[in-house]
Protein backbone atom coordinates (compact mmCIF):
# COMPACT_ATOMS: atom_id res chain seq x y z
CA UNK A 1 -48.46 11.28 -10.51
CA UNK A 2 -46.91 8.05 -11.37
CA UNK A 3 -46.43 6.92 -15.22
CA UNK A 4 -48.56 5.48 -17.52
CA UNK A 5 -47.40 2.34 -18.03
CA UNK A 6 -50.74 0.64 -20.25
CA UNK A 7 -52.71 3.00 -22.66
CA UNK A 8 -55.02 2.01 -25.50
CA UNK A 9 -56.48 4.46 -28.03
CA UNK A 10 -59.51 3.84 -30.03
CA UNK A 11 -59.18 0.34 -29.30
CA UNK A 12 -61.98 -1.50 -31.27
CA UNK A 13 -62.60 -5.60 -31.92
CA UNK A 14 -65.48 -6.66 -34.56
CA UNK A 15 -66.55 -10.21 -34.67
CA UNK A 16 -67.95 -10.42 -38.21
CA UNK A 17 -70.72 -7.70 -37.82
CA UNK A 18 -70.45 -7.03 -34.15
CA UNK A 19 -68.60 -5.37 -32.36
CA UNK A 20 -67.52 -6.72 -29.12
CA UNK A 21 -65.43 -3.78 -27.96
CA UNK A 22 -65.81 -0.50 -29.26
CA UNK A 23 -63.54 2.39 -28.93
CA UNK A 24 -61.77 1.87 -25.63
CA UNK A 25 -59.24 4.22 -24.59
CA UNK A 26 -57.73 3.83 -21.16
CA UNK A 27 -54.42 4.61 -19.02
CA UNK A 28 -53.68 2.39 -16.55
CA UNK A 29 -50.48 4.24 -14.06
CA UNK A 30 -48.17 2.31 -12.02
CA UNK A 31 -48.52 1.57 -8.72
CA UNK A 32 -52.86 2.06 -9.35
CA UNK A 33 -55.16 -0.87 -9.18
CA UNK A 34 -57.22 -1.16 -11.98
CA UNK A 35 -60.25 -3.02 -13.02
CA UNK A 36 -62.34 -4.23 -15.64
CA UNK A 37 -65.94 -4.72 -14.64
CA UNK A 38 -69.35 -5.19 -16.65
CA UNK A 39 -72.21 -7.49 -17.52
CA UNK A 40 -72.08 -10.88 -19.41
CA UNK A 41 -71.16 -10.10 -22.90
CA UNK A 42 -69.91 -6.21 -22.24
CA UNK A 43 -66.40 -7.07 -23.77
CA UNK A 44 -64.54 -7.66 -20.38
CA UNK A 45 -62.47 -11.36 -21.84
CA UNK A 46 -62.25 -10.04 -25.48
CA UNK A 47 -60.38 -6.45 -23.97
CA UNK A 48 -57.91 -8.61 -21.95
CA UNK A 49 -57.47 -11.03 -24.86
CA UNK A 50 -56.39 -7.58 -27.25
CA UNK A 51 -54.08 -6.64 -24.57
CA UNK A 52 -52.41 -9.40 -24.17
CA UNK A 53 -52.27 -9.97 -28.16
CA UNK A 54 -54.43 -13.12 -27.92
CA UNK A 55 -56.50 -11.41 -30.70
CA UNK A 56 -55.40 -8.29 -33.06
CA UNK A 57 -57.72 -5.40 -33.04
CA UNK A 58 -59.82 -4.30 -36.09
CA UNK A 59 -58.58 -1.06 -35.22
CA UNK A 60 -57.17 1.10 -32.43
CA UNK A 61 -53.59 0.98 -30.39
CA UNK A 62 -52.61 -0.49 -27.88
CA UNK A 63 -48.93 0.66 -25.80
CA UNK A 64 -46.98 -0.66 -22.67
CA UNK A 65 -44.17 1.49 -21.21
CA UNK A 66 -44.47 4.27 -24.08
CA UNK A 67 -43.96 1.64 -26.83
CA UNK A 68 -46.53 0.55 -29.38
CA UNK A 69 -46.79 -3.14 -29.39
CA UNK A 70 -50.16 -3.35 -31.67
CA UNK A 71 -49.77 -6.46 -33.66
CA UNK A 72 -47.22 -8.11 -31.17
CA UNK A 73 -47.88 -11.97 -31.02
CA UNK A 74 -48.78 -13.00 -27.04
CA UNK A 75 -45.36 -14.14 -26.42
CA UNK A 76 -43.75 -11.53 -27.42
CA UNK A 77 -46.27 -9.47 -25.15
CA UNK A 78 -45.57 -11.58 -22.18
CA UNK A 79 -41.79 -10.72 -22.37
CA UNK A 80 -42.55 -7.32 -21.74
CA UNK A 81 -44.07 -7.86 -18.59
CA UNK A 82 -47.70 -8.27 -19.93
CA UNK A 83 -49.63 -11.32 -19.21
């Protein structure tokens, strides 16, 4: 099975008292096609914003290729080979 190459753990994002994503964990492997799919207001834009460090989560981790990059700023993020 190949690698996991995107992970996040606990992953959670509060917008003053709500909480627009909620304890996500997922592994995405290379050389899989992944989605993200839901209704209107389900979290979809705010999970892709987190991984690409557009926003910081309130809590939670998120790793590319085995290395933690919670906290990264987006540009650093997009060096790695996210965005």
């Amino acid at each position: 099975m190949a690698d996991c190459v995107l992970r996040t753990s606990a992953l959670t994002r509060h917008f003053g008292g709500l909480a627009a994503v909620s304890g996500v964990s997922i592994e995405c492997r290379a050389r899989q096609v992944h989605a993200v799919i839901g209704p209107n207001g389900a979290g979809k834009t705010t999970l892709i914003n987190l991984l690409s460090g557009d926003l910081r989560p309130s809590t939670g981790t998120v790793e590319f290729a085995g290395r933690n990059i919670t906290g990264l700023r987006s540009d650093q993020i997009s060096r790695l080979g996210i965005g």
